[in-house]
N, C-alpha and C. Protein backbone atom coordinates (compact mmCIF):
# COMPACT_ATOMS: atom_id res chain seq x y z
N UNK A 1 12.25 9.06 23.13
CA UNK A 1 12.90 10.32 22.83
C UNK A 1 12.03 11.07 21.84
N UNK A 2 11.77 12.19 22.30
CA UNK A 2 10.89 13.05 20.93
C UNK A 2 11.63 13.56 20.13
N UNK A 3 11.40 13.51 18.84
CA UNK A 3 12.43 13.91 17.60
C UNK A 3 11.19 14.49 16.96
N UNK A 4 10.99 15.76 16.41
CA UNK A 4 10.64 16.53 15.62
C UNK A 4 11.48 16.26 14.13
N UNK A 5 10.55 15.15 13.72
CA UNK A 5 11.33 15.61 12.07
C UNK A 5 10.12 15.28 11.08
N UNK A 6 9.06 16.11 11.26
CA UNK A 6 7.99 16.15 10.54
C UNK A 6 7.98 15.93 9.09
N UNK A 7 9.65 16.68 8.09
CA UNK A 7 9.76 16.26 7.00
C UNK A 7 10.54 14.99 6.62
N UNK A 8 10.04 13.99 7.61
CA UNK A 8 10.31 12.95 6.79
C UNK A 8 9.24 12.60 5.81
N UNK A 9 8.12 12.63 5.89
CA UNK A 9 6.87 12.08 5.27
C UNK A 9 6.61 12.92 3.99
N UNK A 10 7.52 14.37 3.86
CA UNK A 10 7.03 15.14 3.14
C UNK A 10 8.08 15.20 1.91
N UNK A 11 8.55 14.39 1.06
CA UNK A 11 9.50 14.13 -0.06
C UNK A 11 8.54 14.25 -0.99
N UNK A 12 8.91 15.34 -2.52
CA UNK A 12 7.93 15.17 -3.24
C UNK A 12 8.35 14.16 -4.14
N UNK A 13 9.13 12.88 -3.92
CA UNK A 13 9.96 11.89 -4.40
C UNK A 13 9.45 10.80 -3.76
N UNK A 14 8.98 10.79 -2.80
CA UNK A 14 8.34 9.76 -2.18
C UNK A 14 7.19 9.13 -2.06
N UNK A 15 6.59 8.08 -2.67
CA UNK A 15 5.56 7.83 -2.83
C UNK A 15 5.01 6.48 -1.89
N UNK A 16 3.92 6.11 -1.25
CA UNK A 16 2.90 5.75 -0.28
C UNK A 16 2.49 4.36 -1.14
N UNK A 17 3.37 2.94 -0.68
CA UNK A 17 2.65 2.05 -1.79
C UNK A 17 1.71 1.52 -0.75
N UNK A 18 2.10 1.17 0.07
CA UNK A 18 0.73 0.49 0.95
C UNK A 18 0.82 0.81 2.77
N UNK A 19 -0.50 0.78 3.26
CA UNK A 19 -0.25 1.16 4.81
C UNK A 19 -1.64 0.31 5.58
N UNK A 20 -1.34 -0.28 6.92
CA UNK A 20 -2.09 -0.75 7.46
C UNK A 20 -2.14 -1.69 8.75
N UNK A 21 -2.87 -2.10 9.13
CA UNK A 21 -2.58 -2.76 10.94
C UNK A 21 -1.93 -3.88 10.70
N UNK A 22 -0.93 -4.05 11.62
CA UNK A 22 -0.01 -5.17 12.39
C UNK A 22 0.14 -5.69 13.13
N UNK A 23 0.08 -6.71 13.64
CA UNK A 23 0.42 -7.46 15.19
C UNK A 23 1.90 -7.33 14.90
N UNK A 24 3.12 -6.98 16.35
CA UNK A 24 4.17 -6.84 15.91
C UNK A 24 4.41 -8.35 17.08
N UNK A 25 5.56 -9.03 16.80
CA UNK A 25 5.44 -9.59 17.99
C UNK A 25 7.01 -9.18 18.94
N UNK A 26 7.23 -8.69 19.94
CA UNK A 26 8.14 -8.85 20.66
C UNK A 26 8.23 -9.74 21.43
N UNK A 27 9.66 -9.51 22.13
CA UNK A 27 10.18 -10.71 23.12
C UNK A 27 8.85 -11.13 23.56
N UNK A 28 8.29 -10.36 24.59
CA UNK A 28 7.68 -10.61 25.49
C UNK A 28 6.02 -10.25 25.41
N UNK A 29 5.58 -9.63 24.53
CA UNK A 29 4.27 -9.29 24.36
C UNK A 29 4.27 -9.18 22.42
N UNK A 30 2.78 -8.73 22.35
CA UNK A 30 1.93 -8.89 21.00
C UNK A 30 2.00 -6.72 21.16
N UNK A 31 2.28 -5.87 19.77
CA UNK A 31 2.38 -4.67 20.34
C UNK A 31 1.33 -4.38 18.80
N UNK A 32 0.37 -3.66 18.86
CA UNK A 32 -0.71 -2.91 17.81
C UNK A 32 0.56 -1.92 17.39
N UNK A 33 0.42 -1.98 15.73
CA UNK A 33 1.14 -1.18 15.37
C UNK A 33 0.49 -1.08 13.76
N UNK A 34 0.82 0.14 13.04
CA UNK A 34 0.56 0.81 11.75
C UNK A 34 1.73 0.43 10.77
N UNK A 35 1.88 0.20 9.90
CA UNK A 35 2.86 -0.09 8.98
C UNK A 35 2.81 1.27 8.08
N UNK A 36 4.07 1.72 7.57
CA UNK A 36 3.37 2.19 6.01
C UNK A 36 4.87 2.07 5.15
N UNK A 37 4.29 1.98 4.18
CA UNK A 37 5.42 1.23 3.35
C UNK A 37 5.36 2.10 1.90
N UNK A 38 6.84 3.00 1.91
CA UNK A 38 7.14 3.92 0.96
C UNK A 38 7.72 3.28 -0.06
N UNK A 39 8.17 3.67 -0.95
CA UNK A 39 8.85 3.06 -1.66
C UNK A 39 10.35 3.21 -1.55
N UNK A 40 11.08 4.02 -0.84
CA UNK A 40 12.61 3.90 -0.48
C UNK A 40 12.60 3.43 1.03
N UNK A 41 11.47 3.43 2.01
CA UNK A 41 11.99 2.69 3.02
C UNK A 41 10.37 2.02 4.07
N UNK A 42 10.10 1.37 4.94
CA UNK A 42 9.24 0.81 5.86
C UNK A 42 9.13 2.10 7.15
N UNK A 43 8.16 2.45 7.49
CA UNK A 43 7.57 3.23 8.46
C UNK A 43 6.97 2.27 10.15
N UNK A 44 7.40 1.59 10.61
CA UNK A 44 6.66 1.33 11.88
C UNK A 44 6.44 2.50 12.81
N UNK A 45 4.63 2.26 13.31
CA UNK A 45 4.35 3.10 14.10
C UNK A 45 3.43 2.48 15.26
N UNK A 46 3.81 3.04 16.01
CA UNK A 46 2.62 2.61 17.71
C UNK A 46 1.48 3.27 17.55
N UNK A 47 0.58 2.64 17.42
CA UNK A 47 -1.02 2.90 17.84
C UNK A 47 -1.73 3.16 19.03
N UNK A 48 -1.37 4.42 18.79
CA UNK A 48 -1.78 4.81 20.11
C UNK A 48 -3.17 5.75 19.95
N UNK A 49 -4.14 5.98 21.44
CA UNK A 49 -5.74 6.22 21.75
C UNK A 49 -5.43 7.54 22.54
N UNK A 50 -6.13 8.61 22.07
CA UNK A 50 -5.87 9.64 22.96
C UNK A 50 -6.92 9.60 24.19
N UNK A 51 -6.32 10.46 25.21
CA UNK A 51 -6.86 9.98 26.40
C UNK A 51 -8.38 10.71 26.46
N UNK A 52 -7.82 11.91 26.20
CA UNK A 52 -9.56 12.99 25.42
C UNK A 52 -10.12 12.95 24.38
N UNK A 53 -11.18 13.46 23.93
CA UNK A 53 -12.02 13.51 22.99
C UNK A 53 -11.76 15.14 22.32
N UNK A 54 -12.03 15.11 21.43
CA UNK A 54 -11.46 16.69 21.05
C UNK A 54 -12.71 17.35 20.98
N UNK A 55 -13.43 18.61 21.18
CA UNK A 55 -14.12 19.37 21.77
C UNK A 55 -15.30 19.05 20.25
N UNK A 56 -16.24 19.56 20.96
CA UNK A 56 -17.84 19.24 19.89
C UNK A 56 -18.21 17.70 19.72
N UNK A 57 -19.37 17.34 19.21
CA UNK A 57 -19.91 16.64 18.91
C UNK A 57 -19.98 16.00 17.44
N UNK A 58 -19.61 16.58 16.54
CA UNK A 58 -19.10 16.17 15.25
C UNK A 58 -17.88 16.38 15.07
N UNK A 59 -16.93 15.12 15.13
CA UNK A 59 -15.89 14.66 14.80
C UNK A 59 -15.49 14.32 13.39
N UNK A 60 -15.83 14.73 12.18
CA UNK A 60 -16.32 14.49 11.42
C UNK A 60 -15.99 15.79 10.41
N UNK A 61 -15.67 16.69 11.26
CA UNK A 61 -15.48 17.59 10.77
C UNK A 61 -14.01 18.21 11.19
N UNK A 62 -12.96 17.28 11.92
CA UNK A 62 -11.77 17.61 11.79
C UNK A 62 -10.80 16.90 10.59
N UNK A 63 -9.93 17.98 10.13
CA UNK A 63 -9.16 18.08 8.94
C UNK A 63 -8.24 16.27 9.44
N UNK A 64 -8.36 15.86 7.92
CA UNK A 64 -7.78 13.97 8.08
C UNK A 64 -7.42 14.31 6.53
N UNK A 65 -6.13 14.18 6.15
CA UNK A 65 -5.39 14.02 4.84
C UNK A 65 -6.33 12.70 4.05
N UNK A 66 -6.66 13.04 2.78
CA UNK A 66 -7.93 12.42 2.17
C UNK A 66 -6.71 11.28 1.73
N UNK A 67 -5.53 11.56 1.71
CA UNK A 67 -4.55 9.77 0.92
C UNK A 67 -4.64 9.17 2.11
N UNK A 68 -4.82 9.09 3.09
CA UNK A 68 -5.03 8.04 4.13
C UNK A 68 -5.94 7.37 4.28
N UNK A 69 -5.94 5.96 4.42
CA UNK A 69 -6.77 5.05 4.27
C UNK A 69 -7.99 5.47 5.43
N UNK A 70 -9.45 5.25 4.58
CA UNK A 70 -10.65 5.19 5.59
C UNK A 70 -10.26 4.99 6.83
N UNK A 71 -10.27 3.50 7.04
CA UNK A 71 -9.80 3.28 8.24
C UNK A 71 -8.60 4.08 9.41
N UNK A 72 -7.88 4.36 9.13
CA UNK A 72 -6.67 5.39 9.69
C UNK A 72 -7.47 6.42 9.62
N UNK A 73 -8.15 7.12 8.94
CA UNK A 73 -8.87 8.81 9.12
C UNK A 73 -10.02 8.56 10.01
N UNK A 74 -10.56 7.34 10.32
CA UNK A 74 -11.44 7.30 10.92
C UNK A 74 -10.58 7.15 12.49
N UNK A 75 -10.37 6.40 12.89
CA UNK A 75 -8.62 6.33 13.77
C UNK A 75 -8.69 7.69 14.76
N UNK A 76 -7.91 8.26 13.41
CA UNK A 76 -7.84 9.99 13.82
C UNK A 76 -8.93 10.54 14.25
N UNK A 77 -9.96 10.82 13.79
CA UNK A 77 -10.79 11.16 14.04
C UNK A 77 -11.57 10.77 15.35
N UNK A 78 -11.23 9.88 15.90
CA UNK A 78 -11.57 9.13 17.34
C UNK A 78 -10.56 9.54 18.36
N UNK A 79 -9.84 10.22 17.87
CA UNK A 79 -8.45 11.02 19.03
C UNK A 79 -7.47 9.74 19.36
N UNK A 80 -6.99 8.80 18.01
CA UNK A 80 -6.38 7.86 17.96
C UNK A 80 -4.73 8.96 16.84
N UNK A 81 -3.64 8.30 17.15
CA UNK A 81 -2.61 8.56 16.59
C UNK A 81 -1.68 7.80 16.35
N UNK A 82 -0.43 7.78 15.74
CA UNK A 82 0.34 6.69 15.75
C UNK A 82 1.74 7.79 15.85
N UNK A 83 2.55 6.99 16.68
CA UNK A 83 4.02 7.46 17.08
C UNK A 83 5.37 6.46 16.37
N UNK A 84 6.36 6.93 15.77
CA UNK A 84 6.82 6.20 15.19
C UNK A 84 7.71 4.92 16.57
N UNK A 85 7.99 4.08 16.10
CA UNK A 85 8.56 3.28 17.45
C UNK A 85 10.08 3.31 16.80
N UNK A 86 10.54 3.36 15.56
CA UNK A 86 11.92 3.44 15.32
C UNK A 86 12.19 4.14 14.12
N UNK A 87 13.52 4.17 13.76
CA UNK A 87 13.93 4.91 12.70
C UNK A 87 13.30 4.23 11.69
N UNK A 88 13.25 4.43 10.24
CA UNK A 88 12.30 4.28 9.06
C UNK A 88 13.58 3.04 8.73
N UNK A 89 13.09 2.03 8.19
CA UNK A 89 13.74 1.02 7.29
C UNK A 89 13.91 1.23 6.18
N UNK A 90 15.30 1.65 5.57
CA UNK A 90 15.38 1.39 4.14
C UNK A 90 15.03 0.08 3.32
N UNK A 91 14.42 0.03 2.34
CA UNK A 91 13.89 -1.01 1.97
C UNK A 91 15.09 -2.37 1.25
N UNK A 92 16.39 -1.30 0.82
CA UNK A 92 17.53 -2.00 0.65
C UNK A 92 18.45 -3.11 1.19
N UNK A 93 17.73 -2.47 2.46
CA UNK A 93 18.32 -3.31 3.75
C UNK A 93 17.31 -4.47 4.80
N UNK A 94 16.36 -4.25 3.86
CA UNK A 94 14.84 -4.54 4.36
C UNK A 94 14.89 -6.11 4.04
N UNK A 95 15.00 -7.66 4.80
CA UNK A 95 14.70 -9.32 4.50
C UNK A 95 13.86 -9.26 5.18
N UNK A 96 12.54 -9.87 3.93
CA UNK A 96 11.93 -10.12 4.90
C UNK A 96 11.28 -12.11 4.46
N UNK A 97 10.86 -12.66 5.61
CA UNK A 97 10.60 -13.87 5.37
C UNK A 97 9.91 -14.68 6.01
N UNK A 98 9.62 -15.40 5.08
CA UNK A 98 7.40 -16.43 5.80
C UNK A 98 8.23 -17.03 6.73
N UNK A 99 7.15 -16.87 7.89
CA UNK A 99 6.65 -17.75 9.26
C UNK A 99 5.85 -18.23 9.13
N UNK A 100 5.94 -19.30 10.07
CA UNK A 100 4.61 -19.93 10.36
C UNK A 100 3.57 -19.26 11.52
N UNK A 101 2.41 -19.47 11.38
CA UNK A 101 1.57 -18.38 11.86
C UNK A 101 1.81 -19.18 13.48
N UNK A 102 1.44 -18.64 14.34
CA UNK A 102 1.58 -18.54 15.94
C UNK A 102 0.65 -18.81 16.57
């Protein structure tokens, strides 16, 4: 479902403690996904590859928000994006707990 709600990310109350790649595991498959982790709630997002290349030869020179990690601006910059896969986790409501690795 597409939901336009661009100001979620934009709270000047909200602050960015950490963000970065995930193996998620579902039922049935392993899914690439982005984490980012606010301080009132958890962000999961799908990693997704755009199918085009965006026009010119220096990529390098499209606009990438400088608080995003190297890695993620570089991402972007490859016509890579991330889509959220669910509503944001409040962190209140947020258990989380060690596995053993797989």
């Amino acid at each position: 479902r597409e939901n336009r709600s661009e100001n979620i990310l934009s709270s000047v109350n909200r602050f960015l403690l950490h963000e970065g790649r995930l193996m998620l595991a579902e039922s049935t498959r392993l899914l690439n996904v982005y984490l980012f982790l606010f301080d009132d709630f958890l962000l999961i997002t799908k990693i997704k590859r755009s199918k085009k290349k965006y026009g010119g030869s220096d990529t390098s020179l499209i606009p990438v928000c400088p608080s995003l990690t190297p890695e993620l601006q570089s991402f972007i910059r490859e016509g890579g994006f991330c889509t959220v896969l669910d509503q944001p986790i409040p962190l209140d409501r947020l258990i989380l707990k060690n596995v053993e690795p797989i």
